[in-house]
N, C-alpha and C. Protein backbone atom coordinates (compact mmCIF):
# COMPACT_ATOMS: atom_id res chain seq x y z
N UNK A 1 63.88 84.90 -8.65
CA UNK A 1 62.92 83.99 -8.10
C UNK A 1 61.51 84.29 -8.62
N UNK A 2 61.25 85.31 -9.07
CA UNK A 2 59.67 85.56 -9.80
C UNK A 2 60.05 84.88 -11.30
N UNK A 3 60.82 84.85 -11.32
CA UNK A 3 60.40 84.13 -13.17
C UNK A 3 59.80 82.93 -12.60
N UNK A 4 60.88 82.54 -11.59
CA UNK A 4 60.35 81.15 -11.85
C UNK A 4 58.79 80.58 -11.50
N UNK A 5 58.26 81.66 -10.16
CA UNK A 5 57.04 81.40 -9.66
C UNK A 5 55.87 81.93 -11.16
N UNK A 6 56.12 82.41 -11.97
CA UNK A 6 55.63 82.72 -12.94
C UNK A 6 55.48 81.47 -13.77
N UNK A 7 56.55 81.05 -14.09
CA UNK A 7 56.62 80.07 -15.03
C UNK A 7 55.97 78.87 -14.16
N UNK A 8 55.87 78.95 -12.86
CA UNK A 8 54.93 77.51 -12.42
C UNK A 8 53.97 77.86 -12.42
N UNK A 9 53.39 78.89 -12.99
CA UNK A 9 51.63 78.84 -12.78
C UNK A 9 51.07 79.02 -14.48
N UNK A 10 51.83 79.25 -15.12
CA UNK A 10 51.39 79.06 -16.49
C UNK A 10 51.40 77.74 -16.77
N UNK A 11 49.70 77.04 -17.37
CA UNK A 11 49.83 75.87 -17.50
C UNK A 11 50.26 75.59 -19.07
N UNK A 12 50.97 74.46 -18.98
CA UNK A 12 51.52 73.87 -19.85
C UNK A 12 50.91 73.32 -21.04
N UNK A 13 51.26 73.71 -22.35
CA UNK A 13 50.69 73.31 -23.52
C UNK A 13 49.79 72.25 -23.44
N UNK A 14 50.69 70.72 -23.04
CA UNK A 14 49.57 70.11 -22.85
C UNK A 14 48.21 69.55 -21.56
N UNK A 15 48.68 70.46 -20.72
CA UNK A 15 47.43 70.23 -19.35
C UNK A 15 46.29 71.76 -20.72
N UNK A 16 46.22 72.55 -21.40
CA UNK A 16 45.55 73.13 -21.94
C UNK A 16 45.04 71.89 -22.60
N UNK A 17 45.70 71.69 -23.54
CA UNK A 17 45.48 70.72 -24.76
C UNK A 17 44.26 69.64 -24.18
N UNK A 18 44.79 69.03 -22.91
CA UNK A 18 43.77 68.03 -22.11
C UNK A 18 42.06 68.97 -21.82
N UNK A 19 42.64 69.83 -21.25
CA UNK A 19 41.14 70.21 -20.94
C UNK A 19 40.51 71.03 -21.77
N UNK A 20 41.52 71.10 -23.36
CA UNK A 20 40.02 71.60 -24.31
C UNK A 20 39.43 70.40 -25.15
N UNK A 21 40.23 69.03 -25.17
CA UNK A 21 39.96 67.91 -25.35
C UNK A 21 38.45 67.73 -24.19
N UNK A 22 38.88 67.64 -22.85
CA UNK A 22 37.63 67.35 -22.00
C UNK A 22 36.66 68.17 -22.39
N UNK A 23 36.79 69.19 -22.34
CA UNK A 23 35.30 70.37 -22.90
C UNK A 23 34.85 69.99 -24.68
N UNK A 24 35.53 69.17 -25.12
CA UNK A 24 35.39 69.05 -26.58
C UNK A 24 34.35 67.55 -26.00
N UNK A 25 34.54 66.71 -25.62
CA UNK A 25 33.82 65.38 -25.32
C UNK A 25 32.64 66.27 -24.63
N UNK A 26 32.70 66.58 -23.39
CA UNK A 26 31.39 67.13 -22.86
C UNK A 26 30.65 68.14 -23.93
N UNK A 27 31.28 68.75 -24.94
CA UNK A 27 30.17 69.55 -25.46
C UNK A 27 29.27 68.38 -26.40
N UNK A 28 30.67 67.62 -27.13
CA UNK A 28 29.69 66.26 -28.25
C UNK A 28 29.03 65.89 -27.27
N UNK A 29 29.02 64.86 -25.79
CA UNK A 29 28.02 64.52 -25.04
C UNK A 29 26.88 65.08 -24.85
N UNK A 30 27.13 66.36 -24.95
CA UNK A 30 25.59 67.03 -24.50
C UNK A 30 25.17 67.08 -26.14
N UNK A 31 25.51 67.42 -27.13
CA UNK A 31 25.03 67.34 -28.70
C UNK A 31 24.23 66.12 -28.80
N UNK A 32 24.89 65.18 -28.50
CA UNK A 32 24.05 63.79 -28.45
C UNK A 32 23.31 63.73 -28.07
N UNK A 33 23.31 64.15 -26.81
CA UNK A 33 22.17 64.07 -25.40
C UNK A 33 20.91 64.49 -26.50
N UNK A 34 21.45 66.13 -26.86
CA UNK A 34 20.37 67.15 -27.35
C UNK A 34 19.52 66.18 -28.37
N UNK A 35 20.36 65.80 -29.57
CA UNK A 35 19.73 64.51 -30.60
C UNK A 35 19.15 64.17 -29.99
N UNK A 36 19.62 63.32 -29.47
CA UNK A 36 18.53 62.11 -28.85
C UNK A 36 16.97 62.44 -28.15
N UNK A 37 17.33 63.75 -27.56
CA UNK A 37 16.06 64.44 -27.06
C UNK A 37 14.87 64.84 -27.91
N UNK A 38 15.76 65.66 -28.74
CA UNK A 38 15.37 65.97 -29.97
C UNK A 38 14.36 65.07 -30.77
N UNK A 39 14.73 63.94 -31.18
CA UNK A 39 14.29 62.86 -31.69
C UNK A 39 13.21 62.13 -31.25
N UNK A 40 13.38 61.71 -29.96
CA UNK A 40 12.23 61.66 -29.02
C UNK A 40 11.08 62.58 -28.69
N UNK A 41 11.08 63.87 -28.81
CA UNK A 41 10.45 64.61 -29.11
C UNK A 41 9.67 64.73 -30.05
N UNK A 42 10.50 64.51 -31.25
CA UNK A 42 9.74 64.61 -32.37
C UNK A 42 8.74 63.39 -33.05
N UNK A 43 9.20 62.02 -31.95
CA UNK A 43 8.49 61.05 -32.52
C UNK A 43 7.80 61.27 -31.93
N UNK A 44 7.22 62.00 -30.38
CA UNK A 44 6.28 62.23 -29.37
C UNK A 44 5.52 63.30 -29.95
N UNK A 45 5.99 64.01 -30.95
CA UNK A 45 4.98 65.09 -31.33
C UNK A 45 4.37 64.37 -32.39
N UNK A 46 4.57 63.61 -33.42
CA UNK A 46 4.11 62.80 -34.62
C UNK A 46 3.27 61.88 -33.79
N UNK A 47 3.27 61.04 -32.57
CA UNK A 47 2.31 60.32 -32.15
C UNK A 47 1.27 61.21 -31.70
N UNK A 48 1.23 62.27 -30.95
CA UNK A 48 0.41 63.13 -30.95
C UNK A 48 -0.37 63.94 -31.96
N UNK A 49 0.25 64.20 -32.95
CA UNK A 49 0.01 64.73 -33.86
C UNK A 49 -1.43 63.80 -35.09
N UNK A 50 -0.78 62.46 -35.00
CA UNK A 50 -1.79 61.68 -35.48
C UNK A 50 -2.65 61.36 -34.71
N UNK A 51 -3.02 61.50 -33.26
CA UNK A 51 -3.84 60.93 -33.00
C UNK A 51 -4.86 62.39 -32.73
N UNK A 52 -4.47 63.60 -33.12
CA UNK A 52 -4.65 64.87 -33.10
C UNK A 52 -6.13 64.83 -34.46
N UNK A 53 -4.93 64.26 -35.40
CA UNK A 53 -5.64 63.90 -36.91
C UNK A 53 -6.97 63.27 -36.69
N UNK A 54 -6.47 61.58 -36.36
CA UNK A 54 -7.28 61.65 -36.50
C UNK A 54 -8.88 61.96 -35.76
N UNK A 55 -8.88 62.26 -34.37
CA UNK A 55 -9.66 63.07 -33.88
C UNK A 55 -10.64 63.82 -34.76
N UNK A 56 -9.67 64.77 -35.64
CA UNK A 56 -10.24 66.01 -36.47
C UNK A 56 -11.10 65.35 -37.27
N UNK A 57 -10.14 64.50 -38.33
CA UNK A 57 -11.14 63.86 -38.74
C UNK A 57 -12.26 63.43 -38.50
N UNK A 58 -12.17 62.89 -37.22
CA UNK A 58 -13.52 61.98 -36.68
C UNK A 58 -14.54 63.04 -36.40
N UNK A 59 -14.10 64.12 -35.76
CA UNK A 59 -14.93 65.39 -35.84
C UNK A 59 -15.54 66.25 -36.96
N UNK A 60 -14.55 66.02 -38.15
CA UNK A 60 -15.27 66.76 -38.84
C UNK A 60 -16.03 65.55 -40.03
N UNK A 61 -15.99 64.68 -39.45
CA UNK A 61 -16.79 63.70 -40.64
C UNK A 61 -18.27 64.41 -39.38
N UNK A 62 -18.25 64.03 -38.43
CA UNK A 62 -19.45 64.04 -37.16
C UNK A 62 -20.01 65.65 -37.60
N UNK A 63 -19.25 66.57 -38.03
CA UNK A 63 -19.68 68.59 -38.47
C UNK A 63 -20.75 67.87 -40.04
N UNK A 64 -19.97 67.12 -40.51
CA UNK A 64 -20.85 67.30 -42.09
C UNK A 64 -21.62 66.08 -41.95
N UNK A 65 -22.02 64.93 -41.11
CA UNK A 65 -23.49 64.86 -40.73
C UNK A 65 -24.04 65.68 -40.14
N UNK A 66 -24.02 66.94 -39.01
CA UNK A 66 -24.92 67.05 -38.35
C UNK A 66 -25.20 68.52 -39.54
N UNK A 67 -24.85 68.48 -40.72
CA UNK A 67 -24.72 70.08 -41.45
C UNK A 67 -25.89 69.30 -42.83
N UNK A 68 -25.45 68.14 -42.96
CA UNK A 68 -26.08 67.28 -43.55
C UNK A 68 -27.71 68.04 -44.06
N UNK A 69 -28.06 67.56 -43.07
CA UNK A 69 -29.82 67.50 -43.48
C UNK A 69 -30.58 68.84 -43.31
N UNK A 70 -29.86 69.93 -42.86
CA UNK A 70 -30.55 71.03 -43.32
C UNK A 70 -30.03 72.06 -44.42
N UNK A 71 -28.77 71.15 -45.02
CA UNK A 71 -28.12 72.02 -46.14
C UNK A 71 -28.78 72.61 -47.19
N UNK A 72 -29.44 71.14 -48.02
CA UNK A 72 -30.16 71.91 -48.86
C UNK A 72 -31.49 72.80 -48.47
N UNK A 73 -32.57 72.26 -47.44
CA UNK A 73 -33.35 73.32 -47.07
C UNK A 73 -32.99 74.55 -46.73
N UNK A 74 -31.68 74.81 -46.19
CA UNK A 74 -31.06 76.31 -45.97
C UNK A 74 -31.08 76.90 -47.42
N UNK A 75 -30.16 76.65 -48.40
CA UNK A 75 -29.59 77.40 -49.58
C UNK A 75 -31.27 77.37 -50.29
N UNK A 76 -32.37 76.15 -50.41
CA UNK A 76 -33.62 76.61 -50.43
C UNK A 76 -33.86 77.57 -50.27
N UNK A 77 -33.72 78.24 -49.05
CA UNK A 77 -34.12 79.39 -48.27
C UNK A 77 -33.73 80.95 -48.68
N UNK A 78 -32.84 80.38 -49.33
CA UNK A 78 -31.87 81.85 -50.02
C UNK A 78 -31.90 81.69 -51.43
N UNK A 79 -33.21 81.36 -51.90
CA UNK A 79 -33.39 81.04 -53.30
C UNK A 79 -32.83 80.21 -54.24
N UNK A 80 -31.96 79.09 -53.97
CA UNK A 80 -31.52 78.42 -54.96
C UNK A 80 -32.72 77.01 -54.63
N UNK A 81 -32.92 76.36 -56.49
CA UNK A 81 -33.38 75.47 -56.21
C UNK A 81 -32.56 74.38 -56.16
N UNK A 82 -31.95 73.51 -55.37
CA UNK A 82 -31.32 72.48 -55.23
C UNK A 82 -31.78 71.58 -55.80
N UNK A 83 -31.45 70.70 -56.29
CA UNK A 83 -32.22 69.87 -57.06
C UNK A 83 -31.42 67.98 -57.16
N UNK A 84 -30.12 67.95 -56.72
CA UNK A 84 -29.13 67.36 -56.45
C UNK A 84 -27.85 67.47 -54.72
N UNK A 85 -27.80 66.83 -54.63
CA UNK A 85 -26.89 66.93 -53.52
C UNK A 85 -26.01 65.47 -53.46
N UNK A 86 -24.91 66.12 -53.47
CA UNK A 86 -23.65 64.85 -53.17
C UNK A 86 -22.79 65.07 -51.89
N UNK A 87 -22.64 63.93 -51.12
CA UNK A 87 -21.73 63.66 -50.06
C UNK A 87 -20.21 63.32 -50.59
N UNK A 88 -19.34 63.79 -50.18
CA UNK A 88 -17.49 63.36 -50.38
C UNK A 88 -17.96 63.12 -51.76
N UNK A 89 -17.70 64.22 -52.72
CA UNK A 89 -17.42 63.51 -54.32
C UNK A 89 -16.03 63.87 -54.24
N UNK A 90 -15.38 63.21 -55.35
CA UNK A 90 -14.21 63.30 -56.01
C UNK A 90 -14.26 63.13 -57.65
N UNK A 91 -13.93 64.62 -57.58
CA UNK A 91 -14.08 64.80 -59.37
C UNK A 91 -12.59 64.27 -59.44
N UNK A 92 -12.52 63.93 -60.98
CA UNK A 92 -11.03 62.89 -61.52
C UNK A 92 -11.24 63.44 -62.84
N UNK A 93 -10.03 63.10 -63.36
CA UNK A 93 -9.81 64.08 -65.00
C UNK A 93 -9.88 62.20 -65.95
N UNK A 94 -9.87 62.31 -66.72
CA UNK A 94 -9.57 60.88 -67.84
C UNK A 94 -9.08 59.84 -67.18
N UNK A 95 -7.90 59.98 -66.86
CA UNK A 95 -7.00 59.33 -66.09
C UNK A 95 -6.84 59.00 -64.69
N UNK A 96 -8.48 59.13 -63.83
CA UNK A 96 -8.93 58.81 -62.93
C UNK A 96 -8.06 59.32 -62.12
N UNK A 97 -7.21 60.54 -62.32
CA UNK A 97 -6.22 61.57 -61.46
C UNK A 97 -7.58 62.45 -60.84
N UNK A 98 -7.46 62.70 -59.54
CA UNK A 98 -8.08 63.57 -58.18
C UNK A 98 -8.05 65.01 -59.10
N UNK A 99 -8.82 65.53 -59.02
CA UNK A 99 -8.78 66.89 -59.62
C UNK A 99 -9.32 67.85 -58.28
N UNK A 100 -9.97 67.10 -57.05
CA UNK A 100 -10.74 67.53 -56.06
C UNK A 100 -11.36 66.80 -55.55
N UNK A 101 -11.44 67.04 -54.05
CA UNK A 101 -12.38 65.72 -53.39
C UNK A 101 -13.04 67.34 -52.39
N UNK A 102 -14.58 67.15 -52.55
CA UNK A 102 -15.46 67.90 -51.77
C UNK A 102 -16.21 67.52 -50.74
N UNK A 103 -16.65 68.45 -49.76
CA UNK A 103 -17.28 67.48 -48.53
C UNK A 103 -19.00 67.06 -49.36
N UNK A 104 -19.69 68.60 -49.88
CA UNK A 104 -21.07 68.72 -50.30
C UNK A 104 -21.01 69.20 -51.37
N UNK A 105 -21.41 68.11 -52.84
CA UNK A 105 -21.94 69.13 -53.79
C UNK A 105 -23.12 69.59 -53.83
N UNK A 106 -24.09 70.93 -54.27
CA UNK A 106 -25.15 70.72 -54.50
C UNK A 106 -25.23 71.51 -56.04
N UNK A 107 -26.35 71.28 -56.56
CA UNK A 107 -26.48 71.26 -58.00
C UNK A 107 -27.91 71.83 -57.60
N UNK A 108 -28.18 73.19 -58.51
CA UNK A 108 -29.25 74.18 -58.76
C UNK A 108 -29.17 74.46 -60.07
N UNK A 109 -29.62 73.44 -61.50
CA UNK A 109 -29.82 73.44 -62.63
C UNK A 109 -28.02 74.20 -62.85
N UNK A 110 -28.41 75.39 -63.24
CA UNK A 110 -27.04 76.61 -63.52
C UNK A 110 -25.98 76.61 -62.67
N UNK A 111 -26.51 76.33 -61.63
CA UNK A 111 -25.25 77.06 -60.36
C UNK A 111 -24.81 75.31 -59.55
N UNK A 112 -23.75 75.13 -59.45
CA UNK A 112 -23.13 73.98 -58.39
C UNK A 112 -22.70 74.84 -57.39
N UNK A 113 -22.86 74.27 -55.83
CA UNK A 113 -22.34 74.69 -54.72
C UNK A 113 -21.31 73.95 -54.63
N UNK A 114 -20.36 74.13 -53.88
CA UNK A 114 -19.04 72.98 -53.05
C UNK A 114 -18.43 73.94 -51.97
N UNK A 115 -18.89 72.61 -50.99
CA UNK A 115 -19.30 73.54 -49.81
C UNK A 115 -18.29 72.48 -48.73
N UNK A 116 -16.98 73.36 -48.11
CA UNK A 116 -16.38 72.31 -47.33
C UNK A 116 -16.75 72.44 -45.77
N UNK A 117 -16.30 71.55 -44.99
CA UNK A 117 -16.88 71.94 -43.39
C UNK A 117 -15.07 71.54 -42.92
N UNK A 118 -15.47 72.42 -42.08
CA UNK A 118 -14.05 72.49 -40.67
C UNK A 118 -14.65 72.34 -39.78
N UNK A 119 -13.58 71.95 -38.97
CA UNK A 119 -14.31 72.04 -37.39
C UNK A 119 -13.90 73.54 -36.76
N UNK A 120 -12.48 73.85 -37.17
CA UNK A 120 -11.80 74.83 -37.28
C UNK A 120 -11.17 75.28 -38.58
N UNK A 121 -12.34 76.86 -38.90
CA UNK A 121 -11.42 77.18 -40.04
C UNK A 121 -10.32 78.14 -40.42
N UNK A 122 -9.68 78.37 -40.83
CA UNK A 122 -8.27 78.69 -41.25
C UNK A 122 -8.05 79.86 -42.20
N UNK A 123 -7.79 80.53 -42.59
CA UNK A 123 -7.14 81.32 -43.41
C UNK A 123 -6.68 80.49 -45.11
N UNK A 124 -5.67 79.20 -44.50
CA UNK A 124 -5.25 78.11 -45.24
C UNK A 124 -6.45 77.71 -46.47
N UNK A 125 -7.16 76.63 -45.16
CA UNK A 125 -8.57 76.46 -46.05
C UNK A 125 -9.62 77.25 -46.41
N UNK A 126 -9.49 78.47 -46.18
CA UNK A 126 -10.01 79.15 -47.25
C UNK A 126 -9.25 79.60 -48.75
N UNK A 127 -8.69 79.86 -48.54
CA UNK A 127 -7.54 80.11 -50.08
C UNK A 127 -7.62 78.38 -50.68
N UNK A 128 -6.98 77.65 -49.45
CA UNK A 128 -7.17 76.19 -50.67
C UNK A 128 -8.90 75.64 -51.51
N UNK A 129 -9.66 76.27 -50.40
CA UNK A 129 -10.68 75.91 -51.61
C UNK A 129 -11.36 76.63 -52.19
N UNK A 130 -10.94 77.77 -52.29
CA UNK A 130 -11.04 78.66 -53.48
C UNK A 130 -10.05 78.05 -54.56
N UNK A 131 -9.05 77.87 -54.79
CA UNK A 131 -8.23 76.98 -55.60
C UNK A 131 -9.13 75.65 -56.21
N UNK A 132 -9.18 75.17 -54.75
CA UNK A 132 -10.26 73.51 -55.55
C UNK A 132 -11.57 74.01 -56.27
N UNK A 133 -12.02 75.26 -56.00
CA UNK A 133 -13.15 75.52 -56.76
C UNK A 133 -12.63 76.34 -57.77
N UNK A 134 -11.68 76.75 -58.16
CA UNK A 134 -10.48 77.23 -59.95
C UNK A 134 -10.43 75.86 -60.76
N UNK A 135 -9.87 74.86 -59.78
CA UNK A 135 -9.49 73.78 -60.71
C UNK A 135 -10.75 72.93 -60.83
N UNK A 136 -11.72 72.96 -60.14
CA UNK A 136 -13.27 72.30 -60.60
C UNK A 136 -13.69 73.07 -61.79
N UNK A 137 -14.28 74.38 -61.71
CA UNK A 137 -14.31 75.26 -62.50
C UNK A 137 -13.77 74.97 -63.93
N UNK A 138 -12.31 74.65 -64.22
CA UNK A 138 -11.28 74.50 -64.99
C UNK A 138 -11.85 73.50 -65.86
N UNK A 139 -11.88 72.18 -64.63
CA UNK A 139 -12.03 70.95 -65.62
C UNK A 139 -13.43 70.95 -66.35
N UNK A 140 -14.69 71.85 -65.69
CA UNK A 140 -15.76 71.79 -66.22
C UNK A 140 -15.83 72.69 -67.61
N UNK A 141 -15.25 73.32 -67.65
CA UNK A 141 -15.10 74.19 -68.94
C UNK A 141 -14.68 73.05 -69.51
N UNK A 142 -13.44 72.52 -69.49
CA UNK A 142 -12.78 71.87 -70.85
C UNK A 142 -14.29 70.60 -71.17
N UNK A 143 -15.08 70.34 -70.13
CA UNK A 143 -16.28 69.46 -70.85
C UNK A 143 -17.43 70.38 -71.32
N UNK A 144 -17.08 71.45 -71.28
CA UNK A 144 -18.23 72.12 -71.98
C UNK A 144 -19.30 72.12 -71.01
N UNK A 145 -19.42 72.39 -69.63
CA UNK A 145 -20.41 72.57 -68.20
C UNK A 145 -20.22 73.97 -68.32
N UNK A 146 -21.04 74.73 -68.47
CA UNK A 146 -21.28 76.35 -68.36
C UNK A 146 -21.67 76.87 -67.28
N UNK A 147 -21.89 75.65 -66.03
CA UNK A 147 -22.51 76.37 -64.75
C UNK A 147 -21.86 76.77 -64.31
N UNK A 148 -22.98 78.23 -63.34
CA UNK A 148 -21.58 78.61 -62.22
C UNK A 148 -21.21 77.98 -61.09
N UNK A 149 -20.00 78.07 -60.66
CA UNK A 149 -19.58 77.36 -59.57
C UNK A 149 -19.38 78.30 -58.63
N UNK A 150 -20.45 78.08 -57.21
CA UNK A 150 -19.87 78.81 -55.89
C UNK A 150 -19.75 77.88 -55.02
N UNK A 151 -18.81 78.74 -54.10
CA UNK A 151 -18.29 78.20 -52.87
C UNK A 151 -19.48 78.31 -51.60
N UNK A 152 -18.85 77.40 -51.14
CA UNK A 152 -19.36 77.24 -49.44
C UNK A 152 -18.72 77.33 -48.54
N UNK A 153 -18.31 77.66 -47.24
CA UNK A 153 -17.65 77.16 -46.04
C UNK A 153 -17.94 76.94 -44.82
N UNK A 154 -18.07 76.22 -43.91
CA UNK A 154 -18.51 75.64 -42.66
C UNK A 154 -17.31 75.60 -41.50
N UNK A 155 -17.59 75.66 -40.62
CA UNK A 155 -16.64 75.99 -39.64
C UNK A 155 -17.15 76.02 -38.13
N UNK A 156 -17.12 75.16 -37.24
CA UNK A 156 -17.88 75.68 -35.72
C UNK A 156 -17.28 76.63 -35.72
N UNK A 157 -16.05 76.51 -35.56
CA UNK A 157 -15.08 77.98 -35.16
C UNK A 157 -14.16 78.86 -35.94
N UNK A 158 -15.04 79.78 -35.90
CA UNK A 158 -14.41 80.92 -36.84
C UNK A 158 -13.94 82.49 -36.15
N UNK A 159 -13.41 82.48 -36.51
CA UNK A 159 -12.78 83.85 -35.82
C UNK A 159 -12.94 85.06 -37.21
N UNK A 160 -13.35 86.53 -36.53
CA UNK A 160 -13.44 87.52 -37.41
C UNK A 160 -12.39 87.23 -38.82
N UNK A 161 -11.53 87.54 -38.55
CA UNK A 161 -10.60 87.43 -39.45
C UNK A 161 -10.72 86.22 -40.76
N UNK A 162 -10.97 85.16 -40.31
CA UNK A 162 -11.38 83.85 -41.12
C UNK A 162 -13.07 84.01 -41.74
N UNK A 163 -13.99 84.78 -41.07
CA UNK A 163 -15.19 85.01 -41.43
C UNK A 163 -15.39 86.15 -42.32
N UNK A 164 -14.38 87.25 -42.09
CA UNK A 164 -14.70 88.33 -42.89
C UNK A 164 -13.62 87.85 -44.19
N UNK A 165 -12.73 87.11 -44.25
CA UNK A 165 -11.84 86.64 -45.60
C UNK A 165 -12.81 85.56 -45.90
N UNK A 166 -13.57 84.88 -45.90
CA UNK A 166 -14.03 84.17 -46.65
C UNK A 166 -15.26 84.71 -47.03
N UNK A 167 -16.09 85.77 -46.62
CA UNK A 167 -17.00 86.56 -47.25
C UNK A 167 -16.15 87.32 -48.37
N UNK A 168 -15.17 87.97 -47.70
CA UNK A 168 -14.24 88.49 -48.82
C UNK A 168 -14.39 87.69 -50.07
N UNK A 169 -14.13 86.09 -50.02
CA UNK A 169 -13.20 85.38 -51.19
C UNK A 169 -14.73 85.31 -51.90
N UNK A 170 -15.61 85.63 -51.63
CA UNK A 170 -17.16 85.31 -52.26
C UNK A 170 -17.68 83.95 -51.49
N UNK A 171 -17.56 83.13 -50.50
CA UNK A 171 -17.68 82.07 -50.06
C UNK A 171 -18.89 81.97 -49.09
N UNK A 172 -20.12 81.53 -48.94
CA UNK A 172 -21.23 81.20 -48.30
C UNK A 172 -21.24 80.85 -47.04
N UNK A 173 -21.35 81.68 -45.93
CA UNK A 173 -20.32 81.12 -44.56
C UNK A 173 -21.26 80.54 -43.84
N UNK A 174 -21.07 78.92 -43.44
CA UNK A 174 -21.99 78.28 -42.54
C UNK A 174 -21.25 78.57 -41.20
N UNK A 175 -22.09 78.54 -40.50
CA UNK A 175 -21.86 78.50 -38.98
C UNK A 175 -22.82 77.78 -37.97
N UNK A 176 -22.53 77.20 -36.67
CA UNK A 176 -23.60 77.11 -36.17
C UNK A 176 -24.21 77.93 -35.33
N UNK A 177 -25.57 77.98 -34.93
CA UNK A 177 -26.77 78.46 -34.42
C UNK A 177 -27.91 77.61 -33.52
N UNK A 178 -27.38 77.46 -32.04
CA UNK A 178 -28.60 77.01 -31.72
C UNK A 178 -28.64 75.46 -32.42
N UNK A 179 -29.49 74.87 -32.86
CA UNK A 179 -29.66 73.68 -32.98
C UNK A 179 -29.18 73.29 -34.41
N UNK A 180 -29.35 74.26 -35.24
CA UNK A 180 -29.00 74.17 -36.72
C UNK A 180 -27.93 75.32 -36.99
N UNK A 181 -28.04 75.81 -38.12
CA UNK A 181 -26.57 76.71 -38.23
C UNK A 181 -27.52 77.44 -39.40
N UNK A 182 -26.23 79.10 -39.48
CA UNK A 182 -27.05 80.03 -40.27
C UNK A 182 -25.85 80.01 -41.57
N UNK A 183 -26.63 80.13 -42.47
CA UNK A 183 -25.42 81.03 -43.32
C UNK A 183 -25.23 82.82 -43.98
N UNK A 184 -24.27 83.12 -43.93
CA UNK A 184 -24.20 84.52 -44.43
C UNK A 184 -23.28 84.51 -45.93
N UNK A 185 -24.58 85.33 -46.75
CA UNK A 185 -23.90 85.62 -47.94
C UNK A 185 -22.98 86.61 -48.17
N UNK A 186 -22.52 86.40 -48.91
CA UNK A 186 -21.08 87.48 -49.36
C UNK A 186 -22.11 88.69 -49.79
N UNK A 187 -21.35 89.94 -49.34
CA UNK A 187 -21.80 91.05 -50.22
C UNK A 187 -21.88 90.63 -51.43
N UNK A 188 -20.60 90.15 -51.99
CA UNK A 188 -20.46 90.38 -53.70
C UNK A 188 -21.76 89.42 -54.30
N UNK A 189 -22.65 88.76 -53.61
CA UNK A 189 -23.21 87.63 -54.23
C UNK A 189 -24.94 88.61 -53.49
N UNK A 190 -25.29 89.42 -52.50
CA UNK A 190 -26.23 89.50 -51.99
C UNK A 190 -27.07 90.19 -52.65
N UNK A 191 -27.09 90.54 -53.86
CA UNK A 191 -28.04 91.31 -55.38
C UNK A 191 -28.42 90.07 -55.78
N UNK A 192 -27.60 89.10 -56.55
CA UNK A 192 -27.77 88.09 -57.08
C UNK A 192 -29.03 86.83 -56.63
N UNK A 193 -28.92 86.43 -55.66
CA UNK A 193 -29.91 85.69 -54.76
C UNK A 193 -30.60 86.04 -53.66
């Protein structure tokens, strides 16, 4: 009589078979679920995300007017004679290909500045425009421009780390101050000017 009470409680191939079928639908159901969440999410982070943008944007066009009108009297101040100043240029090679788009050029006979503004700056944008100022650099050689090219950077918010790497990279660090903003030169540049 125990075999048999044995053998009625072992379930049968297919009552298994059924309920790894049921746990097989509920796990795809919830997979889907997850997608679908997923997805929604991610179009909720992309609508956020652009309207994140353009914010920044709108902010940092609003950083390089208000950096605007005491730029060149600042670098004045630290001995260069400015003599030129450009808003958003975009240098282009022959083929009207982007070689660089800058917030501020300024031009001191020998020396060009290109000077970008953040609202928040980065680690990122510092290395990338040290790059945009290689490949400015670059294209001005192949026309035979012998000036030097330094950097600038602007930033309301900077954190040690982002302030002491971009003095590092040789880069002219704007900040603000009170009503106007200061800049600090790089060691490597503070003999020079």
């Amino acid at each position: 009589m125990e075999a048999t009470q044995t053998q009625e409680r072992k379930p049968s191939f297919e009552s298994v078979w059924a309920m790894l079928e049921k746990i097989s639908a509920d796990i795809d159901r919830n997979i889907e679920a997850d997608k679908k969440r997923a997805r929604e999410a991610d179009r909720a982070y992309k609508r956020v995300n652009k309207r994140l943008g353009l914010y920044d944007n709108s902010f940092g066009k609003m950083l390089e007017h208000m950096v605007k009108p005491n730029l060149i009297k600042s670098f004045r101040k630290l001995g260069f004679n400015v003599t030129k100043a450009h808003q958003n240029t975009r240098i282009v090679d022959e083929d009207e290909n982007t070689i660089a788009e800058v917030d501020f050029t300024l031009e001191d006979g020998d020396k060009v500045i290109l000077v970008e503004v953040k609202s928040r700056l980065t680690t990122e944008d510092i290395t990338y425009h040290a790059e945009r100022i290689r490949k400015v650099k670059a294209h001005a050689d192949q026309h035979g421009d012998k000036r030097e090219y330094l950097g600038a950077i602007a930033g309301v918010v900077v954190n040690d780390i982002e302030r002491d790497f971009a003095l590092k990279s040789g880069f002219y660090l704007i900040q603000p101050s009170g009503k106007t903003f200061n800049i600090t030169v790089p060691e490597s540049l503070c003999h020079e000017k």
